[in-house]
PDB file of N, CA and C in Angstrom:
ATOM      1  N   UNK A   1     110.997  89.456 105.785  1.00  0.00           N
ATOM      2  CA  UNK A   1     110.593  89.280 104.406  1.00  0.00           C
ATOM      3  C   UNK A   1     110.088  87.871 104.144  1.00  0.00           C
ATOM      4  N   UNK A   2     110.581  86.890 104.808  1.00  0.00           N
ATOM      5  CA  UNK A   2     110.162  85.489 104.504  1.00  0.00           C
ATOM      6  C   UNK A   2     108.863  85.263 104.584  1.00  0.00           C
ATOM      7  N   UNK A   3     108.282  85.889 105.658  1.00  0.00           N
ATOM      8  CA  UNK A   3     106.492  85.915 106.164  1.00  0.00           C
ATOM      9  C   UNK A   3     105.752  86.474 104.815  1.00  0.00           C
ATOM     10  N   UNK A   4     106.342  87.982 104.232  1.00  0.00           N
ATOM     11  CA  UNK A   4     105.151  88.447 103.123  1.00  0.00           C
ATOM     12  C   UNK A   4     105.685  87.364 102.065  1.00  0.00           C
ATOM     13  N   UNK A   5     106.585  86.713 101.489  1.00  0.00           N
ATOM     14  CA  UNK A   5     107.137  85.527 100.473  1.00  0.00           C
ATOM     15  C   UNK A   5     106.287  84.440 101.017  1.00  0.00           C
ATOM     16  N   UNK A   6     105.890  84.294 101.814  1.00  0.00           N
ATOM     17  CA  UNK A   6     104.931  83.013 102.004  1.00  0.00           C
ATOM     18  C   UNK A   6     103.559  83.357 102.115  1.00  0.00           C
ATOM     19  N   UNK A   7     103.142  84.871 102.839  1.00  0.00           N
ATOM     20  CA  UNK A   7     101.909  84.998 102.376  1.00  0.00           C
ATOM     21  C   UNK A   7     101.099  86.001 101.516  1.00  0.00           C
ATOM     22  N   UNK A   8     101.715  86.271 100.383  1.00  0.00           N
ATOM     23  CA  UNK A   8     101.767  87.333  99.895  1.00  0.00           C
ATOM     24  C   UNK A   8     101.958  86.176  98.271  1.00  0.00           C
ATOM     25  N   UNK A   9     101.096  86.672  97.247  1.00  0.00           N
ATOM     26  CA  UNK A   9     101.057  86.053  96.080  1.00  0.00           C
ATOM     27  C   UNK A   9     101.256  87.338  95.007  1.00  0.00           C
ATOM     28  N   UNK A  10     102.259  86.464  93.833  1.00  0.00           N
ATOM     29  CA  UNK A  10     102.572  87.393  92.765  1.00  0.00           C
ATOM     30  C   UNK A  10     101.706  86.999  91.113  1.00  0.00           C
ATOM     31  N   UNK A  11     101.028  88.111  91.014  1.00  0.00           N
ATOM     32  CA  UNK A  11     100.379  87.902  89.715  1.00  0.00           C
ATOM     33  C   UNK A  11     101.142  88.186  88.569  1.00  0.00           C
ATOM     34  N   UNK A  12     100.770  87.867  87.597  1.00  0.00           N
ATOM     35  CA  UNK A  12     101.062  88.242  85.980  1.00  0.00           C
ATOM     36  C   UNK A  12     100.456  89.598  86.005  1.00  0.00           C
ATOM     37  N   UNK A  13     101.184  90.367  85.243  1.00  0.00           N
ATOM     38  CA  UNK A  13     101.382  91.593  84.607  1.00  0.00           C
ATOM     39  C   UNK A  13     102.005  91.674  83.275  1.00  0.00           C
ATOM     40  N   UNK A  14     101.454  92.519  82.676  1.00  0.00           N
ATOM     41  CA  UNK A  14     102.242  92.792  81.249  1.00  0.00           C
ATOM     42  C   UNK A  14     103.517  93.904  81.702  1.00  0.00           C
ATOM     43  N   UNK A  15     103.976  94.540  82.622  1.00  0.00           N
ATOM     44  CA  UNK A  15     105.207  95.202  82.757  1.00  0.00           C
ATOM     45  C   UNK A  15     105.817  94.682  83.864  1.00  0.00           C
ATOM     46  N   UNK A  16     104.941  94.639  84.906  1.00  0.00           N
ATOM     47  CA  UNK A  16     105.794  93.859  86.180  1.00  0.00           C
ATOM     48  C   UNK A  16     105.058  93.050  86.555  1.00  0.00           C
ATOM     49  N   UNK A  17     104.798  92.494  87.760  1.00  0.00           N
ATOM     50  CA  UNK A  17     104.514  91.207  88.614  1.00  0.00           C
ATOM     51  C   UNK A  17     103.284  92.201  89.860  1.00  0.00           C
ATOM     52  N   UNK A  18     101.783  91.973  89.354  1.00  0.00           N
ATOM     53  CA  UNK A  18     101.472  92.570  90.256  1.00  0.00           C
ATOM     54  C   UNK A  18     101.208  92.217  91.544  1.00  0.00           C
ATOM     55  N   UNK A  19     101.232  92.582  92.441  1.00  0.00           N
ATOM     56  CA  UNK A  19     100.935  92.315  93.551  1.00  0.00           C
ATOM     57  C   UNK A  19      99.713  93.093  94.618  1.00  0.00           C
ATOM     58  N   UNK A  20      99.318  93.620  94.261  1.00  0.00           N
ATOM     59  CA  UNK A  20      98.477  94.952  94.944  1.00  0.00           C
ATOM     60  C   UNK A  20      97.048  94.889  94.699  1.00  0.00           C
ATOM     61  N   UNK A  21      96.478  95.998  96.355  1.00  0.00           N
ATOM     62  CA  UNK A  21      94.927  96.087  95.169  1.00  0.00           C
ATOM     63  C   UNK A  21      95.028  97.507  95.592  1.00  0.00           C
ATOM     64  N   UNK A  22      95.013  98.067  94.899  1.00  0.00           N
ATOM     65  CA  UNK A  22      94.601  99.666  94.247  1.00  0.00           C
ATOM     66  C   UNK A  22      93.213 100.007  95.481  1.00  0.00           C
ATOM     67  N   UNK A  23      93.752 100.946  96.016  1.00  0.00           N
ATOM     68  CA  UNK A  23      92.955 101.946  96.762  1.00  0.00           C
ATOM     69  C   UNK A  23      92.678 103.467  96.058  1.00  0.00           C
ATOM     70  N   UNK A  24      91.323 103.744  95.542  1.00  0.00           N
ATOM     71  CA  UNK A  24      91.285 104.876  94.374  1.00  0.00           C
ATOM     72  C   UNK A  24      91.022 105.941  95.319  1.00  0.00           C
ATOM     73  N   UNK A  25      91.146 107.224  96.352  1.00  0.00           N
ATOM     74  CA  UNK A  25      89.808 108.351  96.879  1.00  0.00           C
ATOM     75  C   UNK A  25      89.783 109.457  95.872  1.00  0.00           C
ATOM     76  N   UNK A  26      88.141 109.341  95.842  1.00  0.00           N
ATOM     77  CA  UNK A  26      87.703 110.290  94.747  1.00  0.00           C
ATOM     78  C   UNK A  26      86.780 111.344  96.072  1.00  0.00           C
ATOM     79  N   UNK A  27      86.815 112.290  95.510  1.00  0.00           N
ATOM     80  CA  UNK A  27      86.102 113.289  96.041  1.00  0.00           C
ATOM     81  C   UNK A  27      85.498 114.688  95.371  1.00  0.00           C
ATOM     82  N   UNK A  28      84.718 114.706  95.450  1.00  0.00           N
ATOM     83  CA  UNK A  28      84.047 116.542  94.825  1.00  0.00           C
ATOM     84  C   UNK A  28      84.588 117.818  94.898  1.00  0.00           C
ATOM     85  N   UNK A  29      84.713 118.543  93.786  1.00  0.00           N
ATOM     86  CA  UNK A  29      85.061 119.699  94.458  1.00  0.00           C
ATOM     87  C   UNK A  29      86.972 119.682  95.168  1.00  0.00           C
ATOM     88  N   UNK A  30      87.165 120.755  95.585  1.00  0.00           N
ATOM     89  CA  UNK A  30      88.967 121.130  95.562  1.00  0.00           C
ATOM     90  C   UNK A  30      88.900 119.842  96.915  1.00  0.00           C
ATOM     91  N   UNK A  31      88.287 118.515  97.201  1.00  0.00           N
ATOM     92  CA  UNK A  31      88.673 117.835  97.947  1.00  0.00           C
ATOM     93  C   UNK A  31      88.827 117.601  99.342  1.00  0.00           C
ATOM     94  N   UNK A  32      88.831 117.238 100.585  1.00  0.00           N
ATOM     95  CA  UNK A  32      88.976 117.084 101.890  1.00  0.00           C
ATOM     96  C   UNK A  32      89.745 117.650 102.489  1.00  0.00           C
ATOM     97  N   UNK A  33      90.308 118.562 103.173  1.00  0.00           N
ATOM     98  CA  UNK A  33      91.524 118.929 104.291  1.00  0.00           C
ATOM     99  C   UNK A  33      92.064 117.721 104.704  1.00  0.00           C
ATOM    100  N   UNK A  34      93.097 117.589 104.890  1.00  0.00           N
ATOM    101  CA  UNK A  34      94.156 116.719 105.148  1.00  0.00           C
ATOM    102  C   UNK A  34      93.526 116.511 107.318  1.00  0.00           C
ATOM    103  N   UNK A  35      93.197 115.664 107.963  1.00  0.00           N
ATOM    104  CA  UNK A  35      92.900 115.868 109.849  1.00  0.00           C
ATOM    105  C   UNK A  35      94.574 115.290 110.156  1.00  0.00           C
ATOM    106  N   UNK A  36      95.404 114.657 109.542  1.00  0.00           N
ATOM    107  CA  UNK A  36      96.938 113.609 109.553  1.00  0.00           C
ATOM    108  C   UNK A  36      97.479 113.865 108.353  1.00  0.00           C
ATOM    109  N   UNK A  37      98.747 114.257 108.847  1.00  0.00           N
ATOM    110  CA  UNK A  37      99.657 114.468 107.659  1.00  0.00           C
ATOM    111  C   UNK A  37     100.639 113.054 107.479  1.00  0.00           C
ATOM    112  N   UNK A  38     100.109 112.394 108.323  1.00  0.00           N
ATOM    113  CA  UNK A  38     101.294 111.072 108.578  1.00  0.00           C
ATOM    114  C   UNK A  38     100.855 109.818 108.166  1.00  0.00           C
ATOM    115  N   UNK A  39      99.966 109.938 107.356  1.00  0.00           N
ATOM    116  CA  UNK A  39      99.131 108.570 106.860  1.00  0.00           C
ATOM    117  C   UNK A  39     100.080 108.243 105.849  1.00  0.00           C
ATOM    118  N   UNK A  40     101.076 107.036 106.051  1.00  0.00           N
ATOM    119  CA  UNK A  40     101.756 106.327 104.393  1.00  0.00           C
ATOM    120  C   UNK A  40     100.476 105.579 103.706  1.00  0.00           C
ATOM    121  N   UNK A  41     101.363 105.894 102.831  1.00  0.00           N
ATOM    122  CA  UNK A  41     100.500 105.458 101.356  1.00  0.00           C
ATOM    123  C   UNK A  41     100.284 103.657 100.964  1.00  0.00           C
ATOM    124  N   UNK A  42     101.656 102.435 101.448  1.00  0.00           N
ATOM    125  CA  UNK A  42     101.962 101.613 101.472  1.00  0.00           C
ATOM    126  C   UNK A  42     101.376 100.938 102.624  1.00  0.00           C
ATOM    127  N   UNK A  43     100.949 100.158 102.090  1.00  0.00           N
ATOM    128  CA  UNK A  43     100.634  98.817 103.315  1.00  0.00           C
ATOM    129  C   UNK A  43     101.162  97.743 102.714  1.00  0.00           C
ATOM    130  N   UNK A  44     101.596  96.821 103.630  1.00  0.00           N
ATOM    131  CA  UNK A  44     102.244  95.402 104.009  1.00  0.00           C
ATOM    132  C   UNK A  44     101.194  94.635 104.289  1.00  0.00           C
ATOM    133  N   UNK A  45     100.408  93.445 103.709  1.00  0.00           N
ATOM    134  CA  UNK A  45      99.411  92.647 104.480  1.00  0.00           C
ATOM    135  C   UNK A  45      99.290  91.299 104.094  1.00  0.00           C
ATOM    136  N   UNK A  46      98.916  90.633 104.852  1.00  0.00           N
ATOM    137  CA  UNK A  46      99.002  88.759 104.339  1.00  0.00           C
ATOM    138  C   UNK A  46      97.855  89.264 103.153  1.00  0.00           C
ATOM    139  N   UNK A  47      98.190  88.116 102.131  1.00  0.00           N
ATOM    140  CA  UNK A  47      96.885  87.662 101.402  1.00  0.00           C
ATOM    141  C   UNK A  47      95.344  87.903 102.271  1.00  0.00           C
ATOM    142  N   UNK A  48      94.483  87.770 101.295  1.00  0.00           N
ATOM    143  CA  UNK A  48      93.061  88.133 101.529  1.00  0.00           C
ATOM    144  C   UNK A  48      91.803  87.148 100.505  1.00  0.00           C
ATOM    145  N   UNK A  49      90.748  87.400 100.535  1.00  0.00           N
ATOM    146  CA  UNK A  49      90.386  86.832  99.387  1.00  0.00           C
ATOM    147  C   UNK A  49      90.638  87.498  98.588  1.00  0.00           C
ATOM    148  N   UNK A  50      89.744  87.643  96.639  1.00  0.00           N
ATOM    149  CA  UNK A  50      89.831  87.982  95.860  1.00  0.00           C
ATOM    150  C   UNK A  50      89.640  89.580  95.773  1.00  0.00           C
ATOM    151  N   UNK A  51      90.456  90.176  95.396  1.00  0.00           N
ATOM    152  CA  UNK A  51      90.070  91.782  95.568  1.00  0.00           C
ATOM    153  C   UNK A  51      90.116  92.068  96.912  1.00  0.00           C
ATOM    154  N   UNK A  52      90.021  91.595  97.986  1.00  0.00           N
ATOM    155  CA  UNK A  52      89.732  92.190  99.254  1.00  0.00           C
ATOM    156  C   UNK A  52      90.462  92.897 100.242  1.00  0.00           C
ATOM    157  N   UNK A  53      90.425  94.367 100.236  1.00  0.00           N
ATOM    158  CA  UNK A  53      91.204  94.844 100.872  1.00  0.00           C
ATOM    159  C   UNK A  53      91.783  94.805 102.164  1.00  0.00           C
ATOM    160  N   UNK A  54      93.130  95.378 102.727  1.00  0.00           N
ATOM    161  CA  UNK A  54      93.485  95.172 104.204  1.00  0.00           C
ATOM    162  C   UNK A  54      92.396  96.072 105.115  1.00  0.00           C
ATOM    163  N   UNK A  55      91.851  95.285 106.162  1.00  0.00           N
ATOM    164  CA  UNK A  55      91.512  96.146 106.988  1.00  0.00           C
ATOM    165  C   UNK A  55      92.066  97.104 107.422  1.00  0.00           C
ATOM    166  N   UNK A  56      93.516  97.687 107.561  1.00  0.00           N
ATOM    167  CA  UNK A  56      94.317  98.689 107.799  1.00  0.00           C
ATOM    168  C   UNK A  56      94.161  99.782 106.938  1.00  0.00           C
ATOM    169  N   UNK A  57      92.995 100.077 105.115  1.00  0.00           N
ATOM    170  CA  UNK A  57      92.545 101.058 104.803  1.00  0.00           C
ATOM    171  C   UNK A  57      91.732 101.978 104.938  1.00  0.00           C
ATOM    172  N   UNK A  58      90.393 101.131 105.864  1.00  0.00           N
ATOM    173  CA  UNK A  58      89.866 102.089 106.302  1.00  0.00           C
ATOM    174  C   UNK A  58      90.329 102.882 107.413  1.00  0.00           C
ATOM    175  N   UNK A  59      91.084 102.208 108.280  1.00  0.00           N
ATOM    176  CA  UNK A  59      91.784 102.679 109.371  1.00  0.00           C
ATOM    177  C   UNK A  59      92.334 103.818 108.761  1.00  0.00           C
ATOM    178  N   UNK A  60      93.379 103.641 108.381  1.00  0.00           N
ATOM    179  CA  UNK A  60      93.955 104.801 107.324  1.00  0.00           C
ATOM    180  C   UNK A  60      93.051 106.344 107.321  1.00  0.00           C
ATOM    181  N   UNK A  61      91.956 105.868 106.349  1.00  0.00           N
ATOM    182  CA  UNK A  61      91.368 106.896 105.597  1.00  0.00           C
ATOM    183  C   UNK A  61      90.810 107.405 106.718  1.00  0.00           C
ATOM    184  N   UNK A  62      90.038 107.297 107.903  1.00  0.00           N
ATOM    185  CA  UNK A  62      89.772 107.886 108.927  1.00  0.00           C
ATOM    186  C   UNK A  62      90.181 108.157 109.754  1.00  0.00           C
ATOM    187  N   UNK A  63      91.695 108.170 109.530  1.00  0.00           N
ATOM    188  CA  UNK A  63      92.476 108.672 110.164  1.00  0.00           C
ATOM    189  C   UNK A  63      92.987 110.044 109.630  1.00  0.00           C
ATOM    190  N   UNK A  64      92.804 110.330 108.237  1.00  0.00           N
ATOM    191  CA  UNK A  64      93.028 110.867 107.117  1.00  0.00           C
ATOM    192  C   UNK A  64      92.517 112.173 106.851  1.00  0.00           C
ATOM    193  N   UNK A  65      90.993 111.781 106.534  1.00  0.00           N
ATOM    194  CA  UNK A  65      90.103 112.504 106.886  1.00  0.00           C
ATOM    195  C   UNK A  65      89.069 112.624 107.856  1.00  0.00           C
ATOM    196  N   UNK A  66      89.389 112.002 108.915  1.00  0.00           N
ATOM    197  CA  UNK A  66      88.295 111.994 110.178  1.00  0.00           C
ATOM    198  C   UNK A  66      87.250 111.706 109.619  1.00  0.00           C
ATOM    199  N   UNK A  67      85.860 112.199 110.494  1.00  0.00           N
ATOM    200  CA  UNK A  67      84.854 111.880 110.835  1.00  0.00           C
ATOM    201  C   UNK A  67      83.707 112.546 109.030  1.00  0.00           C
ATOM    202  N   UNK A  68      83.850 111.864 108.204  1.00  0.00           N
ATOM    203  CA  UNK A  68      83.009 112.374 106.815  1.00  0.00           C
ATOM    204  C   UNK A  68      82.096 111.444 106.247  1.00  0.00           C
ATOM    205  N   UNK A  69      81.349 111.435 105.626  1.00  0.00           N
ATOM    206  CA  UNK A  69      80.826 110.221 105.132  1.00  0.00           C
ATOM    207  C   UNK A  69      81.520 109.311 103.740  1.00  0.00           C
ATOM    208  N   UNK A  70      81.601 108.421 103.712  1.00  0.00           N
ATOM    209  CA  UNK A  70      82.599 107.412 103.117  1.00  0.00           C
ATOM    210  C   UNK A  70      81.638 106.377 102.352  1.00  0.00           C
ATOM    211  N   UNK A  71      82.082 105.885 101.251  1.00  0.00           N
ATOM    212  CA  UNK A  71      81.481 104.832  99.979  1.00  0.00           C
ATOM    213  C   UNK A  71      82.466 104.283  99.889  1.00  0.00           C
ATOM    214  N   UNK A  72      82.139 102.768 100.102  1.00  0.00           N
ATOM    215  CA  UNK A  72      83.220 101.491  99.570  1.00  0.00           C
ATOM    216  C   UNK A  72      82.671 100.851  98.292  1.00  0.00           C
ATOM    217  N   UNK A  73      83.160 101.255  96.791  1.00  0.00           N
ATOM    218  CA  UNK A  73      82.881 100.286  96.429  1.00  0.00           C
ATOM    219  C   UNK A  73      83.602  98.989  95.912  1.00  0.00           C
ATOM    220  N   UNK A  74      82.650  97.945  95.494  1.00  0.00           N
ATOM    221  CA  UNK A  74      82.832  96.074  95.809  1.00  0.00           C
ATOM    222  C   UNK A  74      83.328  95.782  97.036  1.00  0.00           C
ATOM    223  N   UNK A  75      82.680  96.740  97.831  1.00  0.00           N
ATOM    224  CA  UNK A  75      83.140  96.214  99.420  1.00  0.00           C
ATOM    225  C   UNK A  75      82.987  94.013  99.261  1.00  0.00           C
ATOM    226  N   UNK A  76      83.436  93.319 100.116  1.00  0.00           N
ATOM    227  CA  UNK A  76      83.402  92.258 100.605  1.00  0.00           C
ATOM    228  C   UNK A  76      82.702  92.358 101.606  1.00  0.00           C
ATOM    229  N   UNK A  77      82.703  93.361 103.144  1.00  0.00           N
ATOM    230  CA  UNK A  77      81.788  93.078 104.172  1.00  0.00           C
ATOM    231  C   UNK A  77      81.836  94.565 104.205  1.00  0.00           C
ATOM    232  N   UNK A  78      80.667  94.730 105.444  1.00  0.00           N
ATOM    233  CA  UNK A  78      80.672  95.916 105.308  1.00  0.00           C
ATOM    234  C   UNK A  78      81.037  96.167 106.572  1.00  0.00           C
ATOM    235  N   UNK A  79      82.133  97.724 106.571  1.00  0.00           N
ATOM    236  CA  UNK A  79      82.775  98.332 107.785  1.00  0.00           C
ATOM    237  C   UNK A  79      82.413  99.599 108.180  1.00  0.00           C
ATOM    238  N   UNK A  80      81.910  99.444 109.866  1.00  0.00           N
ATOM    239  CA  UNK A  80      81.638 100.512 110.371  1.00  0.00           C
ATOM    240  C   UNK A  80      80.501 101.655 109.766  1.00  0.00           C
ATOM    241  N   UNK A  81      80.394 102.697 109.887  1.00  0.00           N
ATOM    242  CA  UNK A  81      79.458 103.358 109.458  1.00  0.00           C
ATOM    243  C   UNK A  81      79.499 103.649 107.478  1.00  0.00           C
ATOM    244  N   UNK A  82      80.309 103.026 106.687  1.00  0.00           N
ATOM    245  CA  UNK A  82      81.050 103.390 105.928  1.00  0.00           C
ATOM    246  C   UNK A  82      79.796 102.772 104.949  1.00  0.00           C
ATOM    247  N   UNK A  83      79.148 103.708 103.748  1.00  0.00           N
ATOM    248  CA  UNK A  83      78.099 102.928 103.223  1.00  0.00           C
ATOM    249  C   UNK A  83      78.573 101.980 101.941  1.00  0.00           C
ATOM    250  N   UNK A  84      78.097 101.338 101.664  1.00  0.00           N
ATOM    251  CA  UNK A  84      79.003  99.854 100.468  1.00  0.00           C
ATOM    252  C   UNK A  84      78.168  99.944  99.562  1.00  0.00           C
ATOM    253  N   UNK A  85      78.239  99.868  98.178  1.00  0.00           N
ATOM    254  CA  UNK A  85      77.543  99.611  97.082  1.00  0.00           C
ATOM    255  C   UNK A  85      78.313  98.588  96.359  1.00  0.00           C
ATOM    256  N   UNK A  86      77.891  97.623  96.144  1.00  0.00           N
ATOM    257  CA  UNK A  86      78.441  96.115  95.766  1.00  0.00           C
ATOM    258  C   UNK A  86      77.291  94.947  95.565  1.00  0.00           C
ATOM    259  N   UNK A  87      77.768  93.698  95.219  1.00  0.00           N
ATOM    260  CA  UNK A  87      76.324  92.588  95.147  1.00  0.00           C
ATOM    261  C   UNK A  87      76.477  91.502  95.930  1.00  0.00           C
ATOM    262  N   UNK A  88      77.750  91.555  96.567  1.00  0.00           N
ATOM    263  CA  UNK A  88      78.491  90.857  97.612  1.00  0.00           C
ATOM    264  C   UNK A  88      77.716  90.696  98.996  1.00  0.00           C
ATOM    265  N   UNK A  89      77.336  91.892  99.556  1.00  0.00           N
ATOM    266  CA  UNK A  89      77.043  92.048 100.965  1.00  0.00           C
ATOM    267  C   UNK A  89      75.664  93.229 100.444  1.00  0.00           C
ATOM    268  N   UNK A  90      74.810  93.197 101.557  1.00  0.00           N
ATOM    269  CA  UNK A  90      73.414  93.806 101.642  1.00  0.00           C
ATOM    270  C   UNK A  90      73.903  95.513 101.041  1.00  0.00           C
ATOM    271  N   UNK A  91      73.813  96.359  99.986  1.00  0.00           N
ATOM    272  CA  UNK A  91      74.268  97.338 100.217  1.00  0.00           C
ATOM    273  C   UNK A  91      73.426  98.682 100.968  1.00  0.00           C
ATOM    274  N   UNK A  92      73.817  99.654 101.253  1.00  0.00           N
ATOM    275  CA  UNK A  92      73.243 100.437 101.949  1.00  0.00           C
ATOM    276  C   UNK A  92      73.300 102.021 101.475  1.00  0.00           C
ATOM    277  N   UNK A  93      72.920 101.852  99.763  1.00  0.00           N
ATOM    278  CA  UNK A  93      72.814 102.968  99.125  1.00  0.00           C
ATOM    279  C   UNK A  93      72.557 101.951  97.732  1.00  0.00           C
ATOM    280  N   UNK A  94      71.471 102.711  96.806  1.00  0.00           N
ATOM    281  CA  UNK A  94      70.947 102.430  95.845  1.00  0.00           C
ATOM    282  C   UNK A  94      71.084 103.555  94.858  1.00  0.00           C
ATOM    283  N   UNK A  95      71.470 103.321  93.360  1.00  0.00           N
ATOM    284  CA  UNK A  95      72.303 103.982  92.268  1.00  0.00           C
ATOM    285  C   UNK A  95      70.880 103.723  91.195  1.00  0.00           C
ATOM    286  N   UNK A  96      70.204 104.914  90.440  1.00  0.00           N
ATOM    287  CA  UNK A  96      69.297 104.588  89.478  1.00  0.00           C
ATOM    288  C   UNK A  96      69.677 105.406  88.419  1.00  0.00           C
TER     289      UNK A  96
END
């Protein structure tokens, strides 16, 4: 515990102390088949920059749902075949 207390920062909240960044999956329709039933929901990870998620989510999610096509958005960089819509990094899908 001493390691996430040193690298791990606690924000203001109006009910608790947040700490997290929110991973949302949205999908169409009655949703994806489950490819792993063993994916936890919780991750543990040092600090990051602002908003920036653990690399251990995409891992996750394609582990999750295997091989589908995937949208990050406000990606920070962009991972693997996974397309990003953000103003951060070059994106690789356009919204009109």
């Amino acid at each position: 515990m001493e390691i996430l207390n040193n690298e791990t920062k606690i924000n203001c909240g109006n009910y608790t102390r947040q700490n997290i960044e929110m991973c949302l999956i949205a999908t169409r329709g009655n949703g994806l088949p489950r490819k792993s039933a063993s994916v936890r929901q919780v991750i543990y990870s040092c600090l990051g920059e602002h908003s920036e998620k653990p690399k251990e989510i995409h891992y996750r999610l394609e582990e999750l749902y295997g091989d589908v096509p995937r949208l990050e958005l406000f990606a920070r960089e962009k991972y693997g075949d996974w397309d990003v819509y953000v103003n951060q990094v070059e994106g690789s899908i356009k919204l009109i």
